[in-house]
C-alpha atoms as a PDB file:
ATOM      1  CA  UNK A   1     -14.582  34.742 -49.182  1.00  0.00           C
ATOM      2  CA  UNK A   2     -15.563  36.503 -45.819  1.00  0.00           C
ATOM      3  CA  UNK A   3     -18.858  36.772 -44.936  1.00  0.00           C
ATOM      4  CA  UNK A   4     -20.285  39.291 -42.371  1.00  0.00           C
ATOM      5  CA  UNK A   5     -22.613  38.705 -39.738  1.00  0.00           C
ATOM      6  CA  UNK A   6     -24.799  42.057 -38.726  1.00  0.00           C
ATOM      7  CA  UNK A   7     -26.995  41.346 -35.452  1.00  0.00           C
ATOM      8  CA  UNK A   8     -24.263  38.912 -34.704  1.00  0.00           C
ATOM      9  CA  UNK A   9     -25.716  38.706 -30.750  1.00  0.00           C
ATOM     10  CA  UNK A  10     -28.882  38.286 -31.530  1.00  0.00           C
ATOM     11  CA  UNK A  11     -30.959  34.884 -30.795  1.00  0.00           C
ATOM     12  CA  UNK A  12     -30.942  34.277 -34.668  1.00  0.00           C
ATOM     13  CA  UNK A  13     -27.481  36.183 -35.664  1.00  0.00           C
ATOM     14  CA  UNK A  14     -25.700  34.049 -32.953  1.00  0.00           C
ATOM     15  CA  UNK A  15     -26.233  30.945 -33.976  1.00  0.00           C
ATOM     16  CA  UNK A  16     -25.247  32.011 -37.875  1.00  0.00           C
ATOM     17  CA  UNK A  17     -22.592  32.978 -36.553  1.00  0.00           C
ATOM     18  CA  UNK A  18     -22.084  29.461 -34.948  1.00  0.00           C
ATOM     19  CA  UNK A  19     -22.967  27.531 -37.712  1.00  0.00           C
ATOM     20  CA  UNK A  20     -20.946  29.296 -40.175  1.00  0.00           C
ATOM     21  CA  UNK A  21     -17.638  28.601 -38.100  1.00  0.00           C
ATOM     22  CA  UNK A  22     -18.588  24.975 -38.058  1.00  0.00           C
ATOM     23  CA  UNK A  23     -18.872  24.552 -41.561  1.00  0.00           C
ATOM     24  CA  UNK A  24     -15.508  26.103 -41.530  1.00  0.00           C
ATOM     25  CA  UNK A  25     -16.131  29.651 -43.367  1.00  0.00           C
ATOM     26  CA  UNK A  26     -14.344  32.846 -42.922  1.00  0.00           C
ATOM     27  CA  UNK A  27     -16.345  34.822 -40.411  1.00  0.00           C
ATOM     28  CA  UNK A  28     -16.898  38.473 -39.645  1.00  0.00           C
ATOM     29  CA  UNK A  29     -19.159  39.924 -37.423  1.00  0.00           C
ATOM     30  CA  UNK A  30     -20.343  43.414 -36.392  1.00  0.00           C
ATOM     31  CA  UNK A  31     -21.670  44.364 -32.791  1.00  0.00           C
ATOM     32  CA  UNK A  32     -21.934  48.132 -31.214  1.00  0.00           C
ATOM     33  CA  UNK A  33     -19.941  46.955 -28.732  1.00  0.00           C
ATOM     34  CA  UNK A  34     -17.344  44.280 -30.165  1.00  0.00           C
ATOM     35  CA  UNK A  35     -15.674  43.851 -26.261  1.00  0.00           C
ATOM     36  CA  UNK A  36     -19.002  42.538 -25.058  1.00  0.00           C
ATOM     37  CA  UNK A  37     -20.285  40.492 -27.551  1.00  0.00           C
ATOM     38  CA  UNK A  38     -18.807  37.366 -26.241  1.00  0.00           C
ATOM     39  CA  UNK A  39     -18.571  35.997 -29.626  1.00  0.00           C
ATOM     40  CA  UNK A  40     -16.943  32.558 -30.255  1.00  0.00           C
ATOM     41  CA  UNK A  41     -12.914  32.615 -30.755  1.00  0.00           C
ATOM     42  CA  UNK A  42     -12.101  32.216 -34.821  1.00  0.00           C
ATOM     43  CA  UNK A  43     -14.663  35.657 -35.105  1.00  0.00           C
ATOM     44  CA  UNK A  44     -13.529  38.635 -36.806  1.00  0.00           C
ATOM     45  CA  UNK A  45     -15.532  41.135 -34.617  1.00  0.00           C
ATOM     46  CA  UNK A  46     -15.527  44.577 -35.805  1.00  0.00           C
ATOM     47  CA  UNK A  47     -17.527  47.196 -35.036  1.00  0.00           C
ATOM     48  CA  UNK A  48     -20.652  48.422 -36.619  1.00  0.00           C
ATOM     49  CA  UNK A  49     -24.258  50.229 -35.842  1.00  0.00           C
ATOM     50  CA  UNK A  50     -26.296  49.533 -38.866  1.00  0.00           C
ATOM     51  CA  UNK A  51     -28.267  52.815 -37.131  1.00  0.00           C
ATOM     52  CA  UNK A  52     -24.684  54.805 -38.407  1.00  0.00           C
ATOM     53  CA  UNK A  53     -23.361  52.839 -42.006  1.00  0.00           C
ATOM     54  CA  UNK A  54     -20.360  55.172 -41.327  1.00  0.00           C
ATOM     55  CA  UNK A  55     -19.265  53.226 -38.112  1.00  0.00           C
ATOM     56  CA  UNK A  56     -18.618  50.527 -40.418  1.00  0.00           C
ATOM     57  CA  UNK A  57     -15.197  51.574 -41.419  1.00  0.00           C
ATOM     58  CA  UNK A  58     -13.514  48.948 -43.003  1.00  0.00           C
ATOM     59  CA  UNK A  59     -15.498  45.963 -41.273  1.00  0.00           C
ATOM     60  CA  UNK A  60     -17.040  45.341 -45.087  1.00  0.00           C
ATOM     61  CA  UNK A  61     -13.812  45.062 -46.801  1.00  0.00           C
ATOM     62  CA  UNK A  62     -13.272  41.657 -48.308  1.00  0.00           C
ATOM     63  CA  UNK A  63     -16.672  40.908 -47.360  1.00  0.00           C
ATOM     64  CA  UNK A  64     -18.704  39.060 -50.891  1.00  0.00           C
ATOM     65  CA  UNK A  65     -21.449  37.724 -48.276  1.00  0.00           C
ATOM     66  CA  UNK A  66     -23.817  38.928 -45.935  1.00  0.00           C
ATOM     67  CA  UNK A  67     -26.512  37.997 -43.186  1.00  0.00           C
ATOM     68  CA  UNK A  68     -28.441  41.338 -42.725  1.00  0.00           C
ATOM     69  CA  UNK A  69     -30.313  41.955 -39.614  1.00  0.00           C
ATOM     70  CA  UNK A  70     -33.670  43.837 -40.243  1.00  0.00           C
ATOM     71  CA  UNK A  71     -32.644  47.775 -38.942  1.00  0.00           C
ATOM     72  CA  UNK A  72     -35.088  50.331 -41.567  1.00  0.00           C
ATOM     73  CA  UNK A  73     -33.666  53.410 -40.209  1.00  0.00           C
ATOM     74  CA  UNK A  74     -30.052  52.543 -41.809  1.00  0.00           C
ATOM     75  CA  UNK A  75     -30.558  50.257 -44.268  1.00  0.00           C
ATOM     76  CA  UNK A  76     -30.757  51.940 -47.469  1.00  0.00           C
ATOM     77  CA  UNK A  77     -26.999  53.376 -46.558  1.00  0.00           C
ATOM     78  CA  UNK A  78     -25.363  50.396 -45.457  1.00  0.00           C
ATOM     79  CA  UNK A  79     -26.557  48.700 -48.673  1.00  0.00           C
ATOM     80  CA  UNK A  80     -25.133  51.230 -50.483  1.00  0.00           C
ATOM     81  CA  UNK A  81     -21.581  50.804 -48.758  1.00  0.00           C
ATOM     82  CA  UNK A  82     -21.977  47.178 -49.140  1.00  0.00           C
ATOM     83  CA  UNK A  83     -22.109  47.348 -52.580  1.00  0.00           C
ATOM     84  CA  UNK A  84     -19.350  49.777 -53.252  1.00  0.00           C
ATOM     85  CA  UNK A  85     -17.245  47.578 -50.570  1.00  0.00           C
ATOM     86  CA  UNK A  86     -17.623  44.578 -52.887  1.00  0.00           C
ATOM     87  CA  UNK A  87     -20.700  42.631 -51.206  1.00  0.00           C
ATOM     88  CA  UNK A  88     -22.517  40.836 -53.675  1.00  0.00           C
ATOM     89  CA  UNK A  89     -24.996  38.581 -51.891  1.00  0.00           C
ATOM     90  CA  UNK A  90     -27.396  39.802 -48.784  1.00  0.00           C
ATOM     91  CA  UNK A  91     -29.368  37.012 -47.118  1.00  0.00           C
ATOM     92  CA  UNK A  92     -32.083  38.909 -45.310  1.00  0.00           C
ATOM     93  CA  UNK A  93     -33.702  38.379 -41.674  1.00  0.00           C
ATOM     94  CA  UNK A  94     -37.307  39.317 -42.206  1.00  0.00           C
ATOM     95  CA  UNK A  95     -40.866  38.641 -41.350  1.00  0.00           C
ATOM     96  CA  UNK A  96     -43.729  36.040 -42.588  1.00  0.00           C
ATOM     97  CA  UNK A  97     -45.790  39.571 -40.923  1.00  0.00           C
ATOM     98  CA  UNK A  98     -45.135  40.920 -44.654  1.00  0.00           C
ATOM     99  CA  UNK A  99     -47.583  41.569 -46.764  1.00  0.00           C
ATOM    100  CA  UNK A 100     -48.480  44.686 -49.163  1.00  0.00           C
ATOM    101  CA  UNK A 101     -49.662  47.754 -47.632  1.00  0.00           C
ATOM    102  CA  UNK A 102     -53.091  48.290 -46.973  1.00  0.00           C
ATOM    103  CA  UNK A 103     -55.588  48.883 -43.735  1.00  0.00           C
ATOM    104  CA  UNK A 104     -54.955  46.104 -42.449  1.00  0.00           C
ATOM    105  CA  UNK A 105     -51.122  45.298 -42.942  1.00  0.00           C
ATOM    106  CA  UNK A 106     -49.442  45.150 -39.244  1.00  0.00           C
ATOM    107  CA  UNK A 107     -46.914  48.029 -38.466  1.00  0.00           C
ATOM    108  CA  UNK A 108     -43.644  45.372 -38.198  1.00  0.00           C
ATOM    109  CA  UNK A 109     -44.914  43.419 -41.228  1.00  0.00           C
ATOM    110  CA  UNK A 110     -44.746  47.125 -42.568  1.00  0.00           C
ATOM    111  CA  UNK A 111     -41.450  48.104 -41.271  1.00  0.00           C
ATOM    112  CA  UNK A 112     -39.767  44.441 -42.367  1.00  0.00           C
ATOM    113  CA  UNK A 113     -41.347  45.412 -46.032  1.00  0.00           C
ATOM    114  CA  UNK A 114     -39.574  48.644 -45.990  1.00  0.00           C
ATOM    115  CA  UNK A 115     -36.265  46.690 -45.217  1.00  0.00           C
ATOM    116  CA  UNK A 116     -37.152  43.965 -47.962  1.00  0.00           C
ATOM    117  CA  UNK A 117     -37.520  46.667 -50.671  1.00  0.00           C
ATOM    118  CA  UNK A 118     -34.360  48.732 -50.045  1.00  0.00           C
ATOM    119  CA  UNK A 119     -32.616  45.030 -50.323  1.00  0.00           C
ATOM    120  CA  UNK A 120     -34.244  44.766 -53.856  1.00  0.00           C
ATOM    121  CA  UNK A 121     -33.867  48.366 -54.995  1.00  0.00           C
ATOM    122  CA  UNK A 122     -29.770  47.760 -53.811  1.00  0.00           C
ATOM    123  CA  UNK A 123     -29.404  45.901 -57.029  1.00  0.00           C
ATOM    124  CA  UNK A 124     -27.863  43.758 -54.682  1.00  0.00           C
ATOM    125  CA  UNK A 125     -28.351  39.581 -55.079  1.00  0.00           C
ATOM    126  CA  UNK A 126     -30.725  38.987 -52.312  1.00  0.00           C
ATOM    127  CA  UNK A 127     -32.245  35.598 -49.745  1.00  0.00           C
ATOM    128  CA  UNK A 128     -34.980  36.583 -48.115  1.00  0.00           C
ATOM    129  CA  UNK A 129     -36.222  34.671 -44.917  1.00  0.00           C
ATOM    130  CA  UNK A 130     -39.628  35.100 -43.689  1.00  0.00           C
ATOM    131  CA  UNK A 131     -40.110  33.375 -40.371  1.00  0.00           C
ATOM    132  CA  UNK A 132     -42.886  33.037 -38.544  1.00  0.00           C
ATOM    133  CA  UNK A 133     -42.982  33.184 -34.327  1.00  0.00           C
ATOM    134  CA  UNK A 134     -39.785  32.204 -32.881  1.00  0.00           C
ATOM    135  CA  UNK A 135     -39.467  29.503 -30.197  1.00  0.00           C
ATOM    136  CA  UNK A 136     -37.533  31.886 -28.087  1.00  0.00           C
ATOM    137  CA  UNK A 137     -39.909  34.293 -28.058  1.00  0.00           C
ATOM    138  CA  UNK A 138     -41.659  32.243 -24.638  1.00  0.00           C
ATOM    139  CA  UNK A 139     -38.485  33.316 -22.995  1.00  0.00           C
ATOM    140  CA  UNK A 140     -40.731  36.426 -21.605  1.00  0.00           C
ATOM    141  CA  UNK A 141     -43.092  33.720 -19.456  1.00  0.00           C
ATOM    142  CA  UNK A 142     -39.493  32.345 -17.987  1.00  0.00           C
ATOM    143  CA  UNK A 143     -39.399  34.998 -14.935  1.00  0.00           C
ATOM    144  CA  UNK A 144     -43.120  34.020 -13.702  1.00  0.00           C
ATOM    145  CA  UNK A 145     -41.963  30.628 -14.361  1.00  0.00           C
ATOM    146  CA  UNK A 146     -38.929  30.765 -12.211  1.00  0.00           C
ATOM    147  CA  UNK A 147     -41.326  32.191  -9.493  1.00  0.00           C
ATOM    148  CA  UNK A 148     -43.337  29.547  -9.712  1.00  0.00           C
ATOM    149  CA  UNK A 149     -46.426  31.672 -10.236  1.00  0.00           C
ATOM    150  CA  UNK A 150     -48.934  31.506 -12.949  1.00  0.00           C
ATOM    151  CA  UNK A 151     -48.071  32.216 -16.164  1.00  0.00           C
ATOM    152  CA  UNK A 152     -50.940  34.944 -18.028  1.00  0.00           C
ATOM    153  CA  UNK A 153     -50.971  34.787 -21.570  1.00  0.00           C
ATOM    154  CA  UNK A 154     -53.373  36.690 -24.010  1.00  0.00           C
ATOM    155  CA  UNK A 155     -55.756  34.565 -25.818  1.00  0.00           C
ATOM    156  CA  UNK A 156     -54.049  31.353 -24.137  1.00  0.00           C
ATOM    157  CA  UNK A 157     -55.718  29.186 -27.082  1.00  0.00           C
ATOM    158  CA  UNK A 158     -54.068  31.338 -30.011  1.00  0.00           C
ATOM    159  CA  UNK A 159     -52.148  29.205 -32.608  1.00  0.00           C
ATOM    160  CA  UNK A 160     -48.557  29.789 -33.499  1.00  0.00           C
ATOM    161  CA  UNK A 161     -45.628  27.114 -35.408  1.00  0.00           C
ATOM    162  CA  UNK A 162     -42.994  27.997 -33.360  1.00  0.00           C
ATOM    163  CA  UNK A 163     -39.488  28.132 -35.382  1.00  0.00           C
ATOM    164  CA  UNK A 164     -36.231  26.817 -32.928  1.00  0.00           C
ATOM    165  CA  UNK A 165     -33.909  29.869 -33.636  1.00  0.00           C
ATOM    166  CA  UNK A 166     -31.176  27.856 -34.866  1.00  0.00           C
ATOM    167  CA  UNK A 167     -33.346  26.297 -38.102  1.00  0.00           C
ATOM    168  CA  UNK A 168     -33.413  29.636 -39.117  1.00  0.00           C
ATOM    169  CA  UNK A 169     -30.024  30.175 -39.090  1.00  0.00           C
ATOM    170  CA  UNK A 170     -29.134  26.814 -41.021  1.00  0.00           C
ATOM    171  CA  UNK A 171     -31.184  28.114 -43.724  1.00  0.00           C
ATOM    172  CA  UNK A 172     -29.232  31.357 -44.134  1.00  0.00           C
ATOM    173  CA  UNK A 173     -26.206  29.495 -44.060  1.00  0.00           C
ATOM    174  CA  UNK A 174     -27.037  27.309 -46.720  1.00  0.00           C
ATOM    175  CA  UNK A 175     -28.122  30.493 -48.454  1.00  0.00           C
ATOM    176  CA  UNK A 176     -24.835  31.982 -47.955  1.00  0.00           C
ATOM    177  CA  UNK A 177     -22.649  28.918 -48.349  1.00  0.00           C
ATOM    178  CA  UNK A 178     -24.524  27.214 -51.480  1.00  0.00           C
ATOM    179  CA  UNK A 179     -25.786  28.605 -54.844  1.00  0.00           C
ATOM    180  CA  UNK A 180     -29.527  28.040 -56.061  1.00  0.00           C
ATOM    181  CA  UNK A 181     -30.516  30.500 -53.504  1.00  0.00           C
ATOM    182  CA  UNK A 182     -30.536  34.175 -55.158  1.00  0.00           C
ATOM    183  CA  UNK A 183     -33.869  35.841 -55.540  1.00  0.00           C
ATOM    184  CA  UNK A 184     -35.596  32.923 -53.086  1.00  0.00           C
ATOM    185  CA  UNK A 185     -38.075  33.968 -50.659  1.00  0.00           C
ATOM    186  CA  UNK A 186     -38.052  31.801 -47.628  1.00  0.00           C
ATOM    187  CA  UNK A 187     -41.296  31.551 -45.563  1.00  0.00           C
ATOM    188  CA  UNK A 188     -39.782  29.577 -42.185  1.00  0.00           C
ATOM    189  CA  UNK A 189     -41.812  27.622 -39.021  1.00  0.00           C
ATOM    190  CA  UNK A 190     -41.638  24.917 -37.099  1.00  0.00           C
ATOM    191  CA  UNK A 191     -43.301  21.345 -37.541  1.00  0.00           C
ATOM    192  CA  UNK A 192     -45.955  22.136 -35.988  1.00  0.00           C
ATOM    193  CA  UNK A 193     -49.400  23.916 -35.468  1.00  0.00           C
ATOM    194  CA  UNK A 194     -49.866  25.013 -31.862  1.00  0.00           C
ATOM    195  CA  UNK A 195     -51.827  26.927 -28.885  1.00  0.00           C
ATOM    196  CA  UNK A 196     -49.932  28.877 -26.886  1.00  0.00           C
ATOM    197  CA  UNK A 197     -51.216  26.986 -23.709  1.00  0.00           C
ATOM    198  CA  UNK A 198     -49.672  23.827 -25.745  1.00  0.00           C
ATOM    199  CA  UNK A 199     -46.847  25.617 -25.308  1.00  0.00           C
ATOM    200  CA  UNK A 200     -46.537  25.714 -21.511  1.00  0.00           C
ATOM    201  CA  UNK A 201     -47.562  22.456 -21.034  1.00  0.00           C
ATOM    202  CA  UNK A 202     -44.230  21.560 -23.329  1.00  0.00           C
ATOM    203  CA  UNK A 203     -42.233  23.944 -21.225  1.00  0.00           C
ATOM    204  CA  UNK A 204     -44.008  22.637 -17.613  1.00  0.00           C
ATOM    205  CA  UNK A 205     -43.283  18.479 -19.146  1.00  0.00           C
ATOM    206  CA  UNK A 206     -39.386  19.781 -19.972  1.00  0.00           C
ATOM    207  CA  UNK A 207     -38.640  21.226 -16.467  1.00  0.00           C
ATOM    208  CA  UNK A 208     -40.090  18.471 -14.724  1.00  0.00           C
ATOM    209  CA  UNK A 209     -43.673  20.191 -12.611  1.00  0.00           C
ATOM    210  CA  UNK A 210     -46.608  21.830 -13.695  1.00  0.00           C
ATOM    211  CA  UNK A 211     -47.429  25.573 -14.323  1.00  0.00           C
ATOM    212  CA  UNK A 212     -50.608  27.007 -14.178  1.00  0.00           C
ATOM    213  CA  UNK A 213     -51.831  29.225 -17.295  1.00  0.00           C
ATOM    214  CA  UNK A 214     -54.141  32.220 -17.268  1.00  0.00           C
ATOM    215  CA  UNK A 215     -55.756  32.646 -19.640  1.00  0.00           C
ATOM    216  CA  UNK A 216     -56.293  36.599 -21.040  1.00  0.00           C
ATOM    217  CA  UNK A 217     -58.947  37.777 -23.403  1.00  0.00           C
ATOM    218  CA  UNK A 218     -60.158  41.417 -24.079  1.00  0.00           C
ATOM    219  CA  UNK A 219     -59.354  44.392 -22.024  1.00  0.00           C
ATOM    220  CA  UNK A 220     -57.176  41.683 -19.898  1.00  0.00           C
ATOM    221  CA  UNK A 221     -55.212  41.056 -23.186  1.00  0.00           C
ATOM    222  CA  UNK A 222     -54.747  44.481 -24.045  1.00  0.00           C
ATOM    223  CA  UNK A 223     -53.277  45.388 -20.719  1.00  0.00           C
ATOM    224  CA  UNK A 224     -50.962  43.072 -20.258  1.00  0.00           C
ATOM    225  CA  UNK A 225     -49.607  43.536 -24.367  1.00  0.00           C
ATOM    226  CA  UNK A 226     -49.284  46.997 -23.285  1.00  0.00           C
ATOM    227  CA  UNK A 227     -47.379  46.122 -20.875  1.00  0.00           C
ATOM    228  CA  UNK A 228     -45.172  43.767 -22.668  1.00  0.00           C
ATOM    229  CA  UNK A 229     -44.831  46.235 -26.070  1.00  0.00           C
ATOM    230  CA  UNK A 230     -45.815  49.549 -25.242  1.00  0.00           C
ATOM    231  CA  UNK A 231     -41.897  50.524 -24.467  1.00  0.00           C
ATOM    232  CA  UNK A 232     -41.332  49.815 -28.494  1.00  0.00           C
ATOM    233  CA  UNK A 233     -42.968  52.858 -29.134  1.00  0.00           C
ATOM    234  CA  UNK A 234     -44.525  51.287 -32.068  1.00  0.00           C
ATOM    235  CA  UNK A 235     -47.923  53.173 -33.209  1.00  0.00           C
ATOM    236  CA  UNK A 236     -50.410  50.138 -33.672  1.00  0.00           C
ATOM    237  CA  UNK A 237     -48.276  47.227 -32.628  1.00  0.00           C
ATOM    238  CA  UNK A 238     -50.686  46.665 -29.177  1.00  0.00           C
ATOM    239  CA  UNK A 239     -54.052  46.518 -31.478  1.00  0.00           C
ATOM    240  CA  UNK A 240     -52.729  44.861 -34.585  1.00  0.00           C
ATOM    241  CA  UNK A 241     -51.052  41.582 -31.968  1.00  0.00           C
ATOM    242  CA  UNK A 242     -54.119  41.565 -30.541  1.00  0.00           C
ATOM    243  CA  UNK A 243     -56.020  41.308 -33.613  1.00  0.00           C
ATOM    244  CA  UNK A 244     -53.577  38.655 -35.000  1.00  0.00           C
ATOM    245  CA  UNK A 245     -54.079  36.324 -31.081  1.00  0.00           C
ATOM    246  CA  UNK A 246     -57.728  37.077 -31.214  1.00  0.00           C
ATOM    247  CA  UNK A 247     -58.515  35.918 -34.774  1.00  0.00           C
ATOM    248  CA  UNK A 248     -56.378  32.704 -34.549  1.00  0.00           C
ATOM    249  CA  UNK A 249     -57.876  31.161 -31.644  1.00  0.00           C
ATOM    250  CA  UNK A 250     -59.494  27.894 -33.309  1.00  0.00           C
ATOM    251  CA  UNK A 251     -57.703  27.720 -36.150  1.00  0.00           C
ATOM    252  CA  UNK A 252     -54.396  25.863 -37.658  1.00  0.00           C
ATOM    253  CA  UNK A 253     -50.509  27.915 -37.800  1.00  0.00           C
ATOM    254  CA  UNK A 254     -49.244  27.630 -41.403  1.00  0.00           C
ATOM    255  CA  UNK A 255     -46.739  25.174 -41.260  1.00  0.00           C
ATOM    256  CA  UNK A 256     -44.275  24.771 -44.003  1.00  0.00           C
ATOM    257  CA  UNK A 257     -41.582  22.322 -45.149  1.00  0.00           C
ATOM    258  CA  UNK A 258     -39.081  24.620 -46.189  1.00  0.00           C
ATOM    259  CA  UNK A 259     -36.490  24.071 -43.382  1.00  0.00           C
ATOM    260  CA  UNK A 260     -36.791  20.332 -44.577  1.00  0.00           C
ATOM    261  CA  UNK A 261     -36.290  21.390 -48.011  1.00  0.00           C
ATOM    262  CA  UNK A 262     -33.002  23.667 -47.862  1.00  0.00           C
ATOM    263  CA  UNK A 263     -31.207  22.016 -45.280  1.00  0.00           C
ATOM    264  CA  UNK A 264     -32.145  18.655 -45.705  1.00  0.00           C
ATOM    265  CA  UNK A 265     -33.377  17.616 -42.196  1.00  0.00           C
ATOM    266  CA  UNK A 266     -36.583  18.286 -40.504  1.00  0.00           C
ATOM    267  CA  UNK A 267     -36.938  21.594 -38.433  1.00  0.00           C
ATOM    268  CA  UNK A 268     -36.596  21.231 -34.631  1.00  0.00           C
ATOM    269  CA  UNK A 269     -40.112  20.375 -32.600  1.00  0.00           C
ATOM    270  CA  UNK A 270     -40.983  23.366 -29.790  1.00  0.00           C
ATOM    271  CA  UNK A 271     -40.537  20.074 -27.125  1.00  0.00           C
ATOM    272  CA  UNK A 272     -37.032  19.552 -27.882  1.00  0.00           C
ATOM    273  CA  UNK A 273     -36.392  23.150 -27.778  1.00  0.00           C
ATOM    274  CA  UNK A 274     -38.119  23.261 -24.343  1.00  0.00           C
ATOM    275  CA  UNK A 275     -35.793  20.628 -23.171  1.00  0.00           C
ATOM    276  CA  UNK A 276     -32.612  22.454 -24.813  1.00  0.00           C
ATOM    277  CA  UNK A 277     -33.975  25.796 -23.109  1.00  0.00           C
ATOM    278  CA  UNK A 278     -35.104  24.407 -19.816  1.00  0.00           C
ATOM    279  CA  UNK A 279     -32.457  25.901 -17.191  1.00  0.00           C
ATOM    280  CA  UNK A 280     -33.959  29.263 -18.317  1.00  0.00           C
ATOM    281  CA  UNK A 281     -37.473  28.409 -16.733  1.00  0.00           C
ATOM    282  CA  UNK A 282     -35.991  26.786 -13.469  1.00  0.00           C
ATOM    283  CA  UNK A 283     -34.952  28.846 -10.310  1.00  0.00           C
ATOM    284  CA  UNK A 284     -30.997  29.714 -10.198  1.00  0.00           C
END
């Protein structure tokens, strides 16, 4: 039984990838660009734009299993290949940002709904992960970091459960590699509740010296997450993260046990990946 890999370089794809060659499984993967994707040896890499479900070609055949990155613009057409290639399971990369439509629904909790629904209209058997904020998404304070400058960070004092990028993948792999998990929706963090400044301090006690935190509120917030996501070209994303920092400063992440639960050990704390991750905040 092969199963295929889509977002295969990704920080979450990766490490399924990873994972699923240690437990020993057949694996295929799919990149845009299959010579650059520096994908471990024992990977099938094909090639494949889930923008285009034509470039495909014959990358799904064999294929019973899938991780599916989160792409809305090709989805409802590669899950229609997948099915008449065969594929009978899809194990989803979402968003705990879903909820149902309304005023005030965020635009990527909207767009990760939209690929969550095209799964469950494909007829398709279908895992569903909902994660919360990844670990690695502090990578973007690593270049002010390296400097050795302050770090600025809107509403330095909002909460998040930061969710080590490879816990995520051990859950779709026991999705993909165990039964029990069909129809399951998986909402995914870390151990623990946490401000952002918490966060830095972690990162400053992992690379050994301090780092100074600024912290942003109001128009100072807004510039700098224009900065940081006005490029996505995403109407609404600026106001509706800035809502989300804002109204969490003061209160407790959700914090789940489901990593525990499916995998059977406890999900990684943000200090260990800090420690893991540290040669990206230090100076080459």
């Amino acid at each position: 039984m092969t199963i295929l890999v889509t977002g295969a370089t990704g920080n979450v794809g990766r490490n399924v990838v990873e994972l699923l060659l240690a437990a020993g499984a057949p694996v295929r993967a799919t990149s845009r660009n299959p010579k650059t994707a520096g994908l471990p040896a024992g990977v099938d890499v094909r090639a494949g734009d889930l923008d285009d479900p034509g470039s495909f070609g014959d990358a799904l055949s064999g294929v019973e299993k899938l991780f599916l990155f989160p792409n809305p613009s090709g989805v409802v057409g590669f899950l229609r290949l997948a099915g008449d290639c065969g594929v009978k399971h899809v194990v989803l990369l979402s968003s705990a940002a879903v909820s149902e439509p309304g005023e005030t629904a965020s635009p990527i909790g909207l767009m990760h709904l939209s690929v969550e629904r095209a799964v469950e209209d494909s007829g398709l058997a279908r895992t569903v992960l909902r994660p919360g904020a990844f670990a690695s998404n502090v990578l973007q304070w690593a270049p002010a970091i390296r400097e050795g400058g302050e770090v600025r960070v809107p509403y330095a004092e909002s909460v998040v459960s930061p969710i080590h990028e490879r816990d995520i993948a051990a859950v779709a792999v026991k999705a993909l590699l165990s039964d029990g998990h069909e129809g399951a929706t998986y909402e995914l963090t870390g151990p623990e509740s946490m401000t952002q400044r918490r966060q830095v301090e972690l990162i400053a006690a992992a690379i050994g010296r301090p780092v100074t935190v600024v912290d942003l509120v109001g128009d100072a917030a807004r510039t700098q997450l224009e900065e940081q996501y006005g490029s996505f070209g995403v109407p609404g994303l600026v106001d509706s993260v800035l809502g989300t920092y804002a109204a969490s400063v003061g209160t407790t992440a959700p914090v789940t046990d489901t990593v525990a639960r499916v995998t059977g050990r406890p999900p990684t704390a943000f200090a260990d990946w800090a420690l893991e991750h540290r040669t990206a905040f230090t100076a080459a």
